[in-house]
Structure formats: C-alpha cells, structure tokens
C-alpha atoms as a PDB file:
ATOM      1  CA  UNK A   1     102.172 194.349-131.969  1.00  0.00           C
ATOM      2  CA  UNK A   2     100.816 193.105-128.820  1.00  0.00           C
ATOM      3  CA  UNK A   3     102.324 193.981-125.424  1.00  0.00           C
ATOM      4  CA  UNK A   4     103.739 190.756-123.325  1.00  0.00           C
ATOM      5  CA  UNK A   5     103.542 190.050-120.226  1.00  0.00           C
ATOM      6  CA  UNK A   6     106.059 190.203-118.461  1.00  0.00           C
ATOM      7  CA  UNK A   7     106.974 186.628-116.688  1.00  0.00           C
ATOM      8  CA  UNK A   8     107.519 186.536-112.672  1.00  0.00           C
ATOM      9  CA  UNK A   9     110.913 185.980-111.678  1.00  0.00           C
ATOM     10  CA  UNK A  10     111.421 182.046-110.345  1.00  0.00           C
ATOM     11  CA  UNK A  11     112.253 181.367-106.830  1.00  0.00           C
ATOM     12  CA  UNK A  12     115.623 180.469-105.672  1.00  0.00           C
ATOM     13  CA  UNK A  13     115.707 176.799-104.269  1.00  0.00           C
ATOM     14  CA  UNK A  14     116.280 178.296-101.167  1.00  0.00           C
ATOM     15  CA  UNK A  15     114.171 180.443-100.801  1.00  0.00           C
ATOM     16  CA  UNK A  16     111.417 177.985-101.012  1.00  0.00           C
ATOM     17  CA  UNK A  17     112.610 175.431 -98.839  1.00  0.00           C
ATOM     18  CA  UNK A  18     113.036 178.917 -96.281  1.00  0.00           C
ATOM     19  CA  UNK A  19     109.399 179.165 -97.093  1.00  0.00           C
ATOM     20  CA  UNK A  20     108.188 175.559 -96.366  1.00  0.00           C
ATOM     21  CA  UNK A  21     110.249 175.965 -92.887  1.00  0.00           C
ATOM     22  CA  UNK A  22     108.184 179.046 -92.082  1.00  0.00           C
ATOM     23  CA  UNK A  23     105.279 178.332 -93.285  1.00  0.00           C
ATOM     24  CA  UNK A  24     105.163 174.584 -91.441  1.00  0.00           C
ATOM     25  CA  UNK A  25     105.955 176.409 -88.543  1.00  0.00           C
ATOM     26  CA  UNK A  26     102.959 178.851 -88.306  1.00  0.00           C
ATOM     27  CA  UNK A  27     101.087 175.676 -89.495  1.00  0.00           C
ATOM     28  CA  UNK A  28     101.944 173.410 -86.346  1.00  0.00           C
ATOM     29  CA  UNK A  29     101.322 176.269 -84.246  1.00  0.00           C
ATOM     30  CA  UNK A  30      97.384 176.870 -85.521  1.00  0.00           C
ATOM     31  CA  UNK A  31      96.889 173.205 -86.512  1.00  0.00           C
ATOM     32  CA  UNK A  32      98.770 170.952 -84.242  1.00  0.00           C
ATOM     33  CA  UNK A  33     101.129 168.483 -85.792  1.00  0.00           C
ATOM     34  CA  UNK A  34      99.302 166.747 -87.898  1.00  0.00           C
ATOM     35  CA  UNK A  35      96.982 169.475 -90.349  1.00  0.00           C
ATOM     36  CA  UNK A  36      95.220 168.279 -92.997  1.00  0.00           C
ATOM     37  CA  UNK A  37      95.903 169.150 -96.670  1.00  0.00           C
ATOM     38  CA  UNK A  38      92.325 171.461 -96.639  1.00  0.00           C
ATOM     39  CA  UNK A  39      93.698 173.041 -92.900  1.00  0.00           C
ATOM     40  CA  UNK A  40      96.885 174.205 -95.283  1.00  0.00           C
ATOM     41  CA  UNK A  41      95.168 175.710 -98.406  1.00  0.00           C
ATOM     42  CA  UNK A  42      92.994 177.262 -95.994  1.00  0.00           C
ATOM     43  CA  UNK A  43      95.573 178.508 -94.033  1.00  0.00           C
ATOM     44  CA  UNK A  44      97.485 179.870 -97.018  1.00  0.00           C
ATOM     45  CA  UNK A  45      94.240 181.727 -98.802  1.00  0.00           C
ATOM     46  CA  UNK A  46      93.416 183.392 -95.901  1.00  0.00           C
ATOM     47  CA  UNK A  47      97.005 184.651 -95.252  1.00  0.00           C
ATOM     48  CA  UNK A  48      96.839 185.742 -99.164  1.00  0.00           C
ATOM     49  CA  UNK A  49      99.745 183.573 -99.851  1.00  0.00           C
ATOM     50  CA  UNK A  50      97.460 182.147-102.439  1.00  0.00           C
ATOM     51  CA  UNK A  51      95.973 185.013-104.380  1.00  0.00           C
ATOM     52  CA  UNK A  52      92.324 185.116-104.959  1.00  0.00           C
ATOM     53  CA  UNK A  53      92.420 185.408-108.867  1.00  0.00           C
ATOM     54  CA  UNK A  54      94.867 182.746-108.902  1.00  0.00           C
ATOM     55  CA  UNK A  55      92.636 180.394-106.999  1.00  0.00           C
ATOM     56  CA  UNK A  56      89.470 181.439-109.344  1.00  0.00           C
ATOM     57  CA  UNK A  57      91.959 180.750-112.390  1.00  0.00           C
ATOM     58  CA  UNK A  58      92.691 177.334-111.045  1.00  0.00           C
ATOM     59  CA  UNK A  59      89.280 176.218-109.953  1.00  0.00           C
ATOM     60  CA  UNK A  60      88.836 177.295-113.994  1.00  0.00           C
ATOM     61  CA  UNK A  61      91.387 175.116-115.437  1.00  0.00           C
ATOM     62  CA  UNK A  62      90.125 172.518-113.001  1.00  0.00           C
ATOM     63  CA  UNK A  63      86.178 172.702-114.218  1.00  0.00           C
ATOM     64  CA  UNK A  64      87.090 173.144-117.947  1.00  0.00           C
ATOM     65  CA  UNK A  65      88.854 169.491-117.589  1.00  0.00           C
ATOM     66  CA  UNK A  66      85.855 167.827-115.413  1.00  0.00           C
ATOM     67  CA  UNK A  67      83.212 169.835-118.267  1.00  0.00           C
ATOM     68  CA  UNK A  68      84.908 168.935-120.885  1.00  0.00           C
ATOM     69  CA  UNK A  69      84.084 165.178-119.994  1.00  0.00           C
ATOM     70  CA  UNK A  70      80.256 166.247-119.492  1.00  0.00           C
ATOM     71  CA  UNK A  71      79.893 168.027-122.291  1.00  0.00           C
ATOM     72  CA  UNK A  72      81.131 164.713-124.461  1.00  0.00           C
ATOM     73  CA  UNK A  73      84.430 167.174-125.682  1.00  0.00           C
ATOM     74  CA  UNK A  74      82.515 169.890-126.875  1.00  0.00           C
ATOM     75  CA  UNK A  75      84.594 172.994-126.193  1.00  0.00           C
ATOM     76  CA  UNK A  76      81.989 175.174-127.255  1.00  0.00           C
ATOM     77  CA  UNK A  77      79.505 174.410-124.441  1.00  0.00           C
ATOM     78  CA  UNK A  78      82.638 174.059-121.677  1.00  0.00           C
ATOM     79  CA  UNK A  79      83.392 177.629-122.518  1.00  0.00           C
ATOM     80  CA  UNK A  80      79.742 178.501-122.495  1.00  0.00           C
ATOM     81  CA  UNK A  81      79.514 176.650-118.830  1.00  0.00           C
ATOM     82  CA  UNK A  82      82.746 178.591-117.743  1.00  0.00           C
ATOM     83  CA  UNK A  83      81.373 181.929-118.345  1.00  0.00           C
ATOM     84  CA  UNK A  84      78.055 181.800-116.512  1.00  0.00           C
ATOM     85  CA  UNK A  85      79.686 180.463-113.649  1.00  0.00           C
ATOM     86  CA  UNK A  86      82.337 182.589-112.986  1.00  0.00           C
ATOM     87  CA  UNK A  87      80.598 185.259-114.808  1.00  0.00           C
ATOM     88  CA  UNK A  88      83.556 186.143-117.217  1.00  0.00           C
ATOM     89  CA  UNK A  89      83.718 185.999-121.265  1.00  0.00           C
ATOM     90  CA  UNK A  90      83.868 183.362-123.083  1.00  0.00           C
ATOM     91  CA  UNK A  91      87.173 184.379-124.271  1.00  0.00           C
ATOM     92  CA  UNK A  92      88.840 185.374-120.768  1.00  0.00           C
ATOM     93  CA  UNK A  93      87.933 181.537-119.971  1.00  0.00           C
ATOM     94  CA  UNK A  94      90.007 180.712-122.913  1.00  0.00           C
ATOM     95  CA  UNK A  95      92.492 182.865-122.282  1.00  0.00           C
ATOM     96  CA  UNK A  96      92.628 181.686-118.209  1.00  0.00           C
ATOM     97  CA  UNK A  97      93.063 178.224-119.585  1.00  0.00           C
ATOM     98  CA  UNK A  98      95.153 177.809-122.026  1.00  0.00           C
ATOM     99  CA  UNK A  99      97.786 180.522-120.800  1.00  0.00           C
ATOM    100  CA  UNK A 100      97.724 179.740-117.281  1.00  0.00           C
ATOM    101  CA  UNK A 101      98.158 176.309-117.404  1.00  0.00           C
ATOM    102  CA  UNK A 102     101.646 176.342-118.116  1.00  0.00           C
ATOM    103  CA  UNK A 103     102.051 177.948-114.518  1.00  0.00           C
ATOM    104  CA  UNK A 104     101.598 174.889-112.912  1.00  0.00           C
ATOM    105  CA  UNK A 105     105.037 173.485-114.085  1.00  0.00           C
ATOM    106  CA  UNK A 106     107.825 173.358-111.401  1.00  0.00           C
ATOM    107  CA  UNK A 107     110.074 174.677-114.162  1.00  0.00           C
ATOM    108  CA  UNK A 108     108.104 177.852-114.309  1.00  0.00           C
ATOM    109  CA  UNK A 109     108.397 178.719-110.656  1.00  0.00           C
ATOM    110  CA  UNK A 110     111.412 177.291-109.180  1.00  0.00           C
ATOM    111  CA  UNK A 111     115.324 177.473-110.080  1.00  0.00           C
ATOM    112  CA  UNK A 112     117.915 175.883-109.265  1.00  0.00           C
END
C-alpha cells in the first residue's frame, strides 16, 4: 500500500489577512505605493515566501496547458516537451500536474 502524503494544514482566515497586512507593508516600503504585480512575486520569491519547487511546479502546470494547444492535444509529446525542459521524467511531469493542480483551489489553503 502506498504511503500518502500528508496534506498541509489550511490557514486560518486570519491569519492570512495578518499576512496581506504585513506583507503590503514591507511592499510599500521597497516599492512605493503603487508596485506592480511582477515587483510582488518578485518580492515574495526572493523572500522564499514562494518556494522554488513550487514555482517550477507551477510554471509546469502552466506550460503543459499552453503545449498542450501546440502539440494539437497530444499528451504524449507535452510530456515529452515537459521533461527536456525542466529536465525531470516524464512521469514526475505527470505526477506535478495532475496532483498539484488541485493546490490552486482556495478551498485547499484557506479556512474559515
């Protein structure tokens, strides 16, 4: 029997509106008032707020979709494409896609 992974904990409400606070403060002071959506993410990698694998896994999810349209729906070739450019397996670019995709819900990482 395969071992499961164990699912992160959500956030509280709370909590992430405590984060927002904070982290729009740190942003006004670097930025100014007015940063731009690229001056955040960049902000936020760089602090390692946003993890490094989880940016690779999105930038994955987000090629497989735009590949998917060049390849003309062939899955095998959009797999093949995912693996020699982010030099992974076949398989771990199957398994980045279809099991981390359902992290990008709002009912996977917040709580009321």
């Amino acid at each position: 029997m395969p071992l499961k992974r164990k699912r992160q904990k959500q956030n509280k409400v709370n909590v992430v509106k405590d984060f927002i606070e904070t982290a729009g403060v740190g942003l006004e002071k670097r930025f100014g008032l007015h940063p731009t959506c690229k001056d955040i993410v960049r902000h936020f990698v760089e602090r390692g707020i946003i993890e490094p694998k989880r940016l690779r896994n999105f930038m994955i999810i987000v090629d497989f979709d735009r590949m998917l349209v060049t390849n003309k729906g062939s899955r095998t070739h959009t797999w093949m494409d995912l693996s020699i450019k982010y030099n992974i397996s076949e398989s771990q670019a199957q398994n980045i896609v279809y099991k981390e995709r359902q992290k990008a819900t709002i009912s996977y990482n917040i709580r009321d």
